[in-house]
Protein backbone atom coordinates (compact mmCIF):
# COMPACT_ATOMS: atom_id res chain seq x y z
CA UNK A 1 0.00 0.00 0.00
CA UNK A 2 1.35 3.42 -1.03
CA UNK A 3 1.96 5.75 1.90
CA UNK A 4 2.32 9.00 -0.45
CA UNK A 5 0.83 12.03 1.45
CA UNK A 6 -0.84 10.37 4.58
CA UNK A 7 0.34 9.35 7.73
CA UNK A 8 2.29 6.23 8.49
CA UNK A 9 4.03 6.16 11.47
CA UNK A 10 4.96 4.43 14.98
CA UNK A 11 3.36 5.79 18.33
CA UNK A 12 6.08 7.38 20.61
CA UNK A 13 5.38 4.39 23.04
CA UNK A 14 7.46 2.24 21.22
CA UNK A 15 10.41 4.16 22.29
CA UNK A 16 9.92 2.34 25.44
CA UNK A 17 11.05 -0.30 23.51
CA UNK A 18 14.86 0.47 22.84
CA UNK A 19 17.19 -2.21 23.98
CA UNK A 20 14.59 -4.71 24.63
CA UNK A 21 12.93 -7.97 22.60
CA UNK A 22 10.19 -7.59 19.80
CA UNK A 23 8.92 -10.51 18.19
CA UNK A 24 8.88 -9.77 14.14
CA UNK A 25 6.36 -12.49 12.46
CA UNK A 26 7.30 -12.39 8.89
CA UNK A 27 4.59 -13.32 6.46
CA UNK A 28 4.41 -14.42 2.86
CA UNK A 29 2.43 -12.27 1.49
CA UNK A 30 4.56 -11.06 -1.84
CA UNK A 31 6.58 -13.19 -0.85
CA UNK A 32 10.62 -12.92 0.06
CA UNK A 33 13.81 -12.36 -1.87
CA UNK A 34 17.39 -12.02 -1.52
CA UNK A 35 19.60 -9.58 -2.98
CA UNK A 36 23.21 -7.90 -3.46
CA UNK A 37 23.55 -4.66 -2.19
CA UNK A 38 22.93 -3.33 -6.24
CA UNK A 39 19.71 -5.14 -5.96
CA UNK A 40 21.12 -6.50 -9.27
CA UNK A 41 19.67 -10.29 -9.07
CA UNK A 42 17.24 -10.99 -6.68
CA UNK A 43 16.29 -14.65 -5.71
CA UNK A 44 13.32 -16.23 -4.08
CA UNK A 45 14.20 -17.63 -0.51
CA UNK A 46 11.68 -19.13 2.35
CA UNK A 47 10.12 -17.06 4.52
CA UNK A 48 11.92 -17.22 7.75
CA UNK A 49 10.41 -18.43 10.79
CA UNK A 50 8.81 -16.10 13.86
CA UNK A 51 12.03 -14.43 15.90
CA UNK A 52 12.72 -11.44 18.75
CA UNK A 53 15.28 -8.45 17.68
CA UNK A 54 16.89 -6.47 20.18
CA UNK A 55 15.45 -3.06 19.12
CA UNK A 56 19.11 -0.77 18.98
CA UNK A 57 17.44 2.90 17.46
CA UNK A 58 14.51 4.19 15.35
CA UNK A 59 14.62 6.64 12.89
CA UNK A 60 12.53 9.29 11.50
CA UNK A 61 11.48 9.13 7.50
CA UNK A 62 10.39 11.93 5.83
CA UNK A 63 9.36 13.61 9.33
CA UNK A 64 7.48 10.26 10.75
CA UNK A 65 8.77 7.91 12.95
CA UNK A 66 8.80 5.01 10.81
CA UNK A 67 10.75 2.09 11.83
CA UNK A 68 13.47 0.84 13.29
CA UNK A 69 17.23 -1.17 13.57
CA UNK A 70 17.63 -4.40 15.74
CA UNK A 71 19.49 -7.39 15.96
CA UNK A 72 17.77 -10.47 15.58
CA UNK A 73 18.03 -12.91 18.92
CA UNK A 74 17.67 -16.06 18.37
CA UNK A 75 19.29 -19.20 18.84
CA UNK A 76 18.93 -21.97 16.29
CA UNK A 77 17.23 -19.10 13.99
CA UNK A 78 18.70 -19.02 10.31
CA UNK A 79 19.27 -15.03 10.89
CA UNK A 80 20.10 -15.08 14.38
CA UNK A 81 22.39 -12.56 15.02
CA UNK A 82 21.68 -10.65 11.89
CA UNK A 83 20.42 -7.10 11.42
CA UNK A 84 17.12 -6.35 11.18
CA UNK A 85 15.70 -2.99 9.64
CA UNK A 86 11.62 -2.45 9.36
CA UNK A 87 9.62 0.22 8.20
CA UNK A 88 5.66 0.55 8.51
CA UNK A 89 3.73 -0.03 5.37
CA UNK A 90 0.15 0.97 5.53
CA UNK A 91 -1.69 3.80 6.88
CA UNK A 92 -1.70 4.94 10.67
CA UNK A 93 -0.27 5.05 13.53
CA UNK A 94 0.98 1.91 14.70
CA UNK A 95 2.69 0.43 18.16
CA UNK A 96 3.57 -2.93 19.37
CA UNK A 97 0.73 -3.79 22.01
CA UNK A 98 -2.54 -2.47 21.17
CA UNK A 99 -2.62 -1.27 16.91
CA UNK A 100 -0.36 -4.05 15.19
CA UNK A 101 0.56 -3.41 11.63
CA UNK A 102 2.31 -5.00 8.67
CA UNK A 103 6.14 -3.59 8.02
CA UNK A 104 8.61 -4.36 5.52
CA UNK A 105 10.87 -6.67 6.53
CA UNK A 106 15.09 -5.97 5.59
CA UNK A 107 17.45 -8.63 6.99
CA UNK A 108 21.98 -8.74 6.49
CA UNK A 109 25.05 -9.40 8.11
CA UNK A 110 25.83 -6.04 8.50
CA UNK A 111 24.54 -3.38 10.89
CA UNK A 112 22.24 -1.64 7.89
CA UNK A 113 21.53 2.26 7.79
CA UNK A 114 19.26 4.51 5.27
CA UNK A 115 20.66 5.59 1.80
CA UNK A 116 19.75 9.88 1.61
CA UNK A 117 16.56 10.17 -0.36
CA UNK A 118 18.58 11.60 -3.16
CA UNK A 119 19.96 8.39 -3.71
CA UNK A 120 16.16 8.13 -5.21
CA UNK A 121 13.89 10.78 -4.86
CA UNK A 122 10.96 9.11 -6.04
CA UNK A 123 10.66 6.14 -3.94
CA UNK A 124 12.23 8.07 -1.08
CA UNK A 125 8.82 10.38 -1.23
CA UNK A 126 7.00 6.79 0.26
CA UNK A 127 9.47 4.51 1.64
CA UNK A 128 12.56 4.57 3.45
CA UNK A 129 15.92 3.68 1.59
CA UNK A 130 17.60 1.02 3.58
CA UNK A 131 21.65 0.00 2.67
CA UNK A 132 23.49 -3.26 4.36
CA UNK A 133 26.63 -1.78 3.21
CA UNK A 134 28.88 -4.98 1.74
CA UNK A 135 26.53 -7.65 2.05
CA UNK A 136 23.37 -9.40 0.70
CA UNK A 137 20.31 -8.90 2.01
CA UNK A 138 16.96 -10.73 2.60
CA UNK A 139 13.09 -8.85 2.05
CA UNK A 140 9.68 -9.29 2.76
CA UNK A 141 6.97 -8.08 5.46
CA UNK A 142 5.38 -8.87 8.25
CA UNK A 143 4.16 -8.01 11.70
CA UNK A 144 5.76 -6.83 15.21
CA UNK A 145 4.77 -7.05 18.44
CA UNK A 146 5.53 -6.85 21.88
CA UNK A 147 5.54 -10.84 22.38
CA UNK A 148 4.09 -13.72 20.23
CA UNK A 149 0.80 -13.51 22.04
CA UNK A 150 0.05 -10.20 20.99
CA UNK A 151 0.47 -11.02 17.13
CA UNK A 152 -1.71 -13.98 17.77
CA UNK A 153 -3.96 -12.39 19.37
CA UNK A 154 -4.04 -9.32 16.89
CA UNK A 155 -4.15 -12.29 13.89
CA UNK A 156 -7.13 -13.94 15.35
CA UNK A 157 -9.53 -10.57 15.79
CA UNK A 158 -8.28 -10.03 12.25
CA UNK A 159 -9.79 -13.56 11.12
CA UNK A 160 -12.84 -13.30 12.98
CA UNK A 161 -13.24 -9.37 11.18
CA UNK A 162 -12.33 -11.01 7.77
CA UNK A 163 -15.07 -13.98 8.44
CA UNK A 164 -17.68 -11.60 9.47
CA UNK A 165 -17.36 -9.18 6.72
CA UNK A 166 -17.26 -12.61 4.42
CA UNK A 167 -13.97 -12.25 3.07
CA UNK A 168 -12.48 -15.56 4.27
């Protein structure tokens, strides 16, 4: 969903959050791809499984708080130890207890940080730029919250929505 003159943003109570765990629920959807840091091939990989990241900083996009940089913190996890950089990606204001919402997903070796919008203007009027400087890295979206119970939670009053407006 385009973001292009309306709000999208995180609630200042997820500031609360720096230095502690997140759970990040990633979620096929458009599914997810890996890259070089040209974004010259891209190939399909699996979607990972559910993990916490060790929320380090968030930043400001075009004058919104929109996402944030962790480290991913989990054993036996395919990206454990990995960065972790996720923006929001639909209308609102979101946080990580009470208004859950879907973000895009970035995932490399390296500690990541934005490119300057100039590095392209046009995308950078909707979306965040994000660089893992001298390594691949992995995309997709998917959800945040506070612990696993909260995305489950927020996933099943989403169902029961979906299957009482008949969209299921």
């Amino acid at each position: 969903m385009s973001t292009e003159g309306i709000d999208s943003n995180l609630h200042c109570s997820v500031l609360g959050f720096v230095g502690k765990l997140v759970c990040a629920q990633p979620i096929n959807g458009w599914g997810w791809s890996e890259s070089d840091e040209a974004l010259s091939v891209a190939t399909t990989v699996d979607v990972p499984n559910l993990f916490c990241v060790k929320v380090a900083e968030f930043f400001e996009w075009n004058g919104e708080r929109r996402g944030g940089i962790g480290q991913i913190q989990e054993r036996s996890h395919v990206y454990d130890q990995f960065w972790f950089l996720f923006y929001t990606r639909q209308v609102g204001c979101f946080d990580f207890q009470h208004k859950i919402g879907d973000y895009n997903f970035h995932i490399g070796r390296h500690r990541p940080s934005l490119y300057p919008p100039s590095h392209d203007p046009r995308i950078a009027e909707r979306w965040p730029l994000p660089h893992f400087p001298g390594c691949s890295s992995v995309w997709g979206y998917g959800r945040i919250g506070a612990c696993s119970e909260v995305i489950e939670a927020f996933e099943r009053e989403s169902k029961k929505k979906w299957e009482h407006e008949g969209r299921t």
